[in-house]
Protein backbone atom coordinates (compact mmCIF):
# COMPACT_ATOMS: atom_id res chain seq x y z
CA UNK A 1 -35.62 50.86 129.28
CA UNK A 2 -33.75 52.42 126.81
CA UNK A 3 -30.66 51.68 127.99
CA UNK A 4 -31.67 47.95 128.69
CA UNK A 5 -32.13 47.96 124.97
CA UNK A 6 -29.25 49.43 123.78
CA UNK A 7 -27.19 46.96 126.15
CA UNK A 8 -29.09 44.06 124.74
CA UNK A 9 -28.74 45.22 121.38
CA UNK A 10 -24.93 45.24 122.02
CA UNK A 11 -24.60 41.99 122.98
CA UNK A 12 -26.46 40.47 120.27
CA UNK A 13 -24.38 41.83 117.61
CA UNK A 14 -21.10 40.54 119.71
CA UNK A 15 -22.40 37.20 119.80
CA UNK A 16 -23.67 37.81 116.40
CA UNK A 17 -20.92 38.32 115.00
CA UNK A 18 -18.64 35.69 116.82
CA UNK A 19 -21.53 33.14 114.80
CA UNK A 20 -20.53 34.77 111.68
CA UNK A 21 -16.64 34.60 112.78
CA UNK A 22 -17.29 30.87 113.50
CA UNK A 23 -18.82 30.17 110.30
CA UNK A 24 -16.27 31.91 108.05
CA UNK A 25 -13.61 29.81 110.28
CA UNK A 26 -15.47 26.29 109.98
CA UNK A 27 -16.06 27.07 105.75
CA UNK A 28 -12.47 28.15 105.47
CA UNK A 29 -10.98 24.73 107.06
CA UNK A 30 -13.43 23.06 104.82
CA UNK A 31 -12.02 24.95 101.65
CA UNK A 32 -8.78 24.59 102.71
CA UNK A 33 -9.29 20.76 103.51
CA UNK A 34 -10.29 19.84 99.91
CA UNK A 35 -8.66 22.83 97.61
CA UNK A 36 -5.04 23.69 99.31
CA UNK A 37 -4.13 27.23 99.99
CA UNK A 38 -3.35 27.97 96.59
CA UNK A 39 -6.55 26.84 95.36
CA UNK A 40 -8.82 27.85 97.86
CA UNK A 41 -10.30 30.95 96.96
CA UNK A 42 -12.03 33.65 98.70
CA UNK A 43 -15.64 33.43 96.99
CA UNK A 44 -15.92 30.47 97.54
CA UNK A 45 -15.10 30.86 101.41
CA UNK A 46 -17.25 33.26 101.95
CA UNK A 47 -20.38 30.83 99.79
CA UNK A 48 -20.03 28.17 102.28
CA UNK A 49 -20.04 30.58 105.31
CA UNK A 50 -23.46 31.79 103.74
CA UNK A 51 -21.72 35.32 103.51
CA UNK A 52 -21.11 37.49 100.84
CA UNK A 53 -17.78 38.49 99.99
CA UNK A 54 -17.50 41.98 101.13
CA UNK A 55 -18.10 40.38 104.52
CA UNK A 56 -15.86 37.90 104.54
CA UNK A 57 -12.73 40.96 103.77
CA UNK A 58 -14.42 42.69 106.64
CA UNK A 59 -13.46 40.11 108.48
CA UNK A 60 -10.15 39.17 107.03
CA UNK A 61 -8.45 41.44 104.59
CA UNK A 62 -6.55 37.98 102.43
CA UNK A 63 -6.50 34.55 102.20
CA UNK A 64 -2.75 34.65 103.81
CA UNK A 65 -4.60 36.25 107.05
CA UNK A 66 -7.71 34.19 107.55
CA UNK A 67 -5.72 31.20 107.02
CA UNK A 68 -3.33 32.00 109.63
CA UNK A 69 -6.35 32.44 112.10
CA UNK A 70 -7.84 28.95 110.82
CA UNK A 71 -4.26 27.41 112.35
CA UNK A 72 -3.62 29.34 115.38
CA UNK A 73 -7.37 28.19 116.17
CA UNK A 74 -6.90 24.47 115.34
CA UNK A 75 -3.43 24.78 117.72
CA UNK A 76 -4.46 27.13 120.42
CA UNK A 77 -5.30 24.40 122.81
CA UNK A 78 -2.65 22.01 121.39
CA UNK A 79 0.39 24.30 121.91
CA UNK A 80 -0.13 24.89 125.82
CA UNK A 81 -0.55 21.76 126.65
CA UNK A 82 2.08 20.10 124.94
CA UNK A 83 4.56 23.17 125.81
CA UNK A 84 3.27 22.76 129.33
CA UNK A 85 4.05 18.92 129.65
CA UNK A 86 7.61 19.47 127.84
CA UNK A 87 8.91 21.79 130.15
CA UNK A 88 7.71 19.67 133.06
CA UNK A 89 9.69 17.43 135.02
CA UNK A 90 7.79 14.53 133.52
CA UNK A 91 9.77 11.07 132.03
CA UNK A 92 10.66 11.38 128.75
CA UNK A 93 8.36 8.03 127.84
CA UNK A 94 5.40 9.56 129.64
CA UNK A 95 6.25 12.99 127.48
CA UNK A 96 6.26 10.95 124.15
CA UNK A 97 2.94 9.21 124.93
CA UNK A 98 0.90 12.42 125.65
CA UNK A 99 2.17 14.13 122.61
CA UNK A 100 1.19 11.15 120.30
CA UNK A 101 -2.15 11.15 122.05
CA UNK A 102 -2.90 15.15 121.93
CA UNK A 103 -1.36 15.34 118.02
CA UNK A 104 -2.93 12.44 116.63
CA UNK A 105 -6.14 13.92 117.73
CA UNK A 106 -5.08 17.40 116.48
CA UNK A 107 -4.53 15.88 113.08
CA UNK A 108 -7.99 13.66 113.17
CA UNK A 109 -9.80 16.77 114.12
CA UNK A 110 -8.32 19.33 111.85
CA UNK A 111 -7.27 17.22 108.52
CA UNK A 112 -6.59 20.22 106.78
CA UNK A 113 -3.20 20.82 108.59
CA UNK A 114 -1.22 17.76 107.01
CA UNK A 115 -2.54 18.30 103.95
CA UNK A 116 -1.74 21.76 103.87
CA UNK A 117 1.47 20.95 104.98
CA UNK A 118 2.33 18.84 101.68
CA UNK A 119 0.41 21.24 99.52
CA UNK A 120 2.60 24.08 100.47
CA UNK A 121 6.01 22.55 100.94
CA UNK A 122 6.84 23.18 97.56
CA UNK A 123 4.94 25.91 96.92
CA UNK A 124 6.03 28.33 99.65
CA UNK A 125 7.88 26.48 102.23
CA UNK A 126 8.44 29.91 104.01
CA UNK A 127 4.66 30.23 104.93
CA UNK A 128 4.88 27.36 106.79
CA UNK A 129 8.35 28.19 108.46
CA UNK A 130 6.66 31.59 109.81
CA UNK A 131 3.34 29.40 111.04
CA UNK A 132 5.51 27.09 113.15
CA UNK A 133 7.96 30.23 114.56
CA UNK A 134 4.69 32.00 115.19
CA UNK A 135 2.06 29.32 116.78
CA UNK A 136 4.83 26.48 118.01
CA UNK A 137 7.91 28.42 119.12
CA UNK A 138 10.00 25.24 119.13
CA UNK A 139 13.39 27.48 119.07
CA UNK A 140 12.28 30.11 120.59
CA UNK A 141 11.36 28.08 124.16
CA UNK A 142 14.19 26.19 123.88
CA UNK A 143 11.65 23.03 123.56
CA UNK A 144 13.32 20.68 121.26
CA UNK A 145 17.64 21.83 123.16
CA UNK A 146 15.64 20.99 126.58
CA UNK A 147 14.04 17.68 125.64
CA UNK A 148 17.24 16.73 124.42
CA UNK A 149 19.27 17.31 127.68
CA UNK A 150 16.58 15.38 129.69
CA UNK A 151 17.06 12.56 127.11
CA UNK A 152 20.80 12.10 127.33
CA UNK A 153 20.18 12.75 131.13
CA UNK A 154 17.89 9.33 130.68
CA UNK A 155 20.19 7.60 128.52
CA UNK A 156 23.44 8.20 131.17
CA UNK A 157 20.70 6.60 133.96
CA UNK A 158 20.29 3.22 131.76
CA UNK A 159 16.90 4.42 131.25
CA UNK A 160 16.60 4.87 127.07
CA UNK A 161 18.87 4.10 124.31
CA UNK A 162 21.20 7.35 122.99
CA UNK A 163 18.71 9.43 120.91
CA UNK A 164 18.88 12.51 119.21
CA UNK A 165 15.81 14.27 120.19
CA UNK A 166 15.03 15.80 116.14
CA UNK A 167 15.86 12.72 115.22
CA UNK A 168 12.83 11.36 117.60
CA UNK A 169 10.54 13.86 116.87
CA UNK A 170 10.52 14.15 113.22
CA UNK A 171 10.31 9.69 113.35
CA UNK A 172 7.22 10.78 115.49
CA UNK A 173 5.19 13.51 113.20
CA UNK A 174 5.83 11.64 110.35
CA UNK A 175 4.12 8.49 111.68
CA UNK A 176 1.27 10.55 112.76
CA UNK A 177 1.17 12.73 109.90
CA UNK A 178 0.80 10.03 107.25
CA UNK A 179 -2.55 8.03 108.26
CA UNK A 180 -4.24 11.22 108.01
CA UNK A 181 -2.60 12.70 104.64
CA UNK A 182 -2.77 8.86 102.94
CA UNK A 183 -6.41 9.04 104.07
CA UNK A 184 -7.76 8.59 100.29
CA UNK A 185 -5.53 5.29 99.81
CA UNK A 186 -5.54 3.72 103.40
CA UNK A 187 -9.58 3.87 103.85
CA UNK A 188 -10.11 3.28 99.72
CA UNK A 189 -7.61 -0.09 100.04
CA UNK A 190 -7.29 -1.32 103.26
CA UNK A 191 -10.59 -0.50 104.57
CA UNK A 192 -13.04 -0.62 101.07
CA UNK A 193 -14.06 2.83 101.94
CA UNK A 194 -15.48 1.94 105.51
CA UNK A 195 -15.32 5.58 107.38
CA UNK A 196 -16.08 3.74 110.97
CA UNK A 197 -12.76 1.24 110.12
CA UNK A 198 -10.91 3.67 108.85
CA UNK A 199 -11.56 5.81 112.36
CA UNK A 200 -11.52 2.82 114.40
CA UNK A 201 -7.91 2.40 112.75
CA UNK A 202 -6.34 5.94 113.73
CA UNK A 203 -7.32 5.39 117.37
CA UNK A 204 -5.71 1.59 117.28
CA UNK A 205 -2.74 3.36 115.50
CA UNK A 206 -2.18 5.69 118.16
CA UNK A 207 -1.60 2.74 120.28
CA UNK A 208 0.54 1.44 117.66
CA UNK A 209 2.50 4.64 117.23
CA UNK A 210 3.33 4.87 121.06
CA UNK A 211 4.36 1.14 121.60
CA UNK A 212 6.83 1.40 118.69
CA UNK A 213 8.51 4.66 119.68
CA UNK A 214 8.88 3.21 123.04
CA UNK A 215 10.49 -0.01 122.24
CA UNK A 216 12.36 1.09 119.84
CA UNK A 217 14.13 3.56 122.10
CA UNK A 218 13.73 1.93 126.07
CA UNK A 219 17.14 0.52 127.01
């Protein structure tokens, strides 16, 4: 009996405490969302999570460190899928489409990450150099050298236009990026505030996104 209880005990406070993970994670995005990372701050973190702050540096010792976790959660599903499909054998059309499709709904789930993004590119660009080495590992799998050789592979078989494949990729990220950063001015002006128009307009714009790359680079 005893033991029963101390094993039951145990696993309370495991799943207790992934809860209290979870919230800290969930107020932190929040925070983050509507305050940047230099004006985020810790107390008010650990308010929203319903936690006091003791807790919170129990959990993670800075700012720098829980908001590190916060992105390596919001890519951990994005990164192996999209690393997956890019070192497949997959057409290089078929390779755009499912990365416009799996971003754009990175970015409508997790706002935060463009607008940290802009926040921080002036403020300490080198935070967000050692996010992307760390969590994306573009260089370091030989992602964006590999996608080029299948596209100049395509291009010599009359498939696509000649393309550099940075070139393509940064024309990509910024068209997804923006709807969600210009938020504020895209749903205020073009959509008189209207949050179901606005949302209805970043999944017709992922359509949108995906027919332009295409054309613009099909032979």
């Amino acid at each position: 009996m005893w033991l029963n209880f101390i094993v039951n005990t145990y696993s309370f406070m495991t799943e207790h405490e992934k809860n209290t993970e979870q919230k800290i994670l969930d107020a932190a995005e929040d925070v983050f969302l509507h305050k940047g990372m230099s004006g985020a701050r810790m107390q008010e973190i650990a308010d929203k999570a319903g936690i006091n702050k003791a807790l919170l540096h129990y959990y993670y010792r800075t700012k720098d460190k829980l908001f590190e976790k916060v992105f390596e959660k919001a890519f951990k599903i994005f990164i192996p899928k999209v690393t997956g499909m890019m070192a497949s054998d997959t057409p290089v059309i078929e390779k755009i489409k499912f990365f416009i499709d799996n971003y754009m709904d990175l970015l409508t789930r997790h706002p935060f990450i463009p607008a940290f993004l802009i926040s921080e590119l002036n403020r300490n660009p080198q935070i967000l150099v050692s996010l992307f080495e760390k969590n994306v590992q573009l260089t370091r799998n030989d992602i964006i050298k590999n996608f080029d050789k299948q596209i100049q592979t395509e291009v010599k078989a009359g498939i696509l236009k000649s393309v550099d494949a940075r070139n393509l990729m940064v024309s990509i990220v910024g068209m997804c990026i923006f709807p969600i950063v210009g938020r504020p001015i895209i749903q205020g002006v073009l959509f008189e505030n209207n949050k179901k128009d606005y949302n209805e307009f970043l999944g017709q714009r992922k359509e949108s996104i995906k027919e332009f790359i295409v054309n613009s680079i099909k032979a």
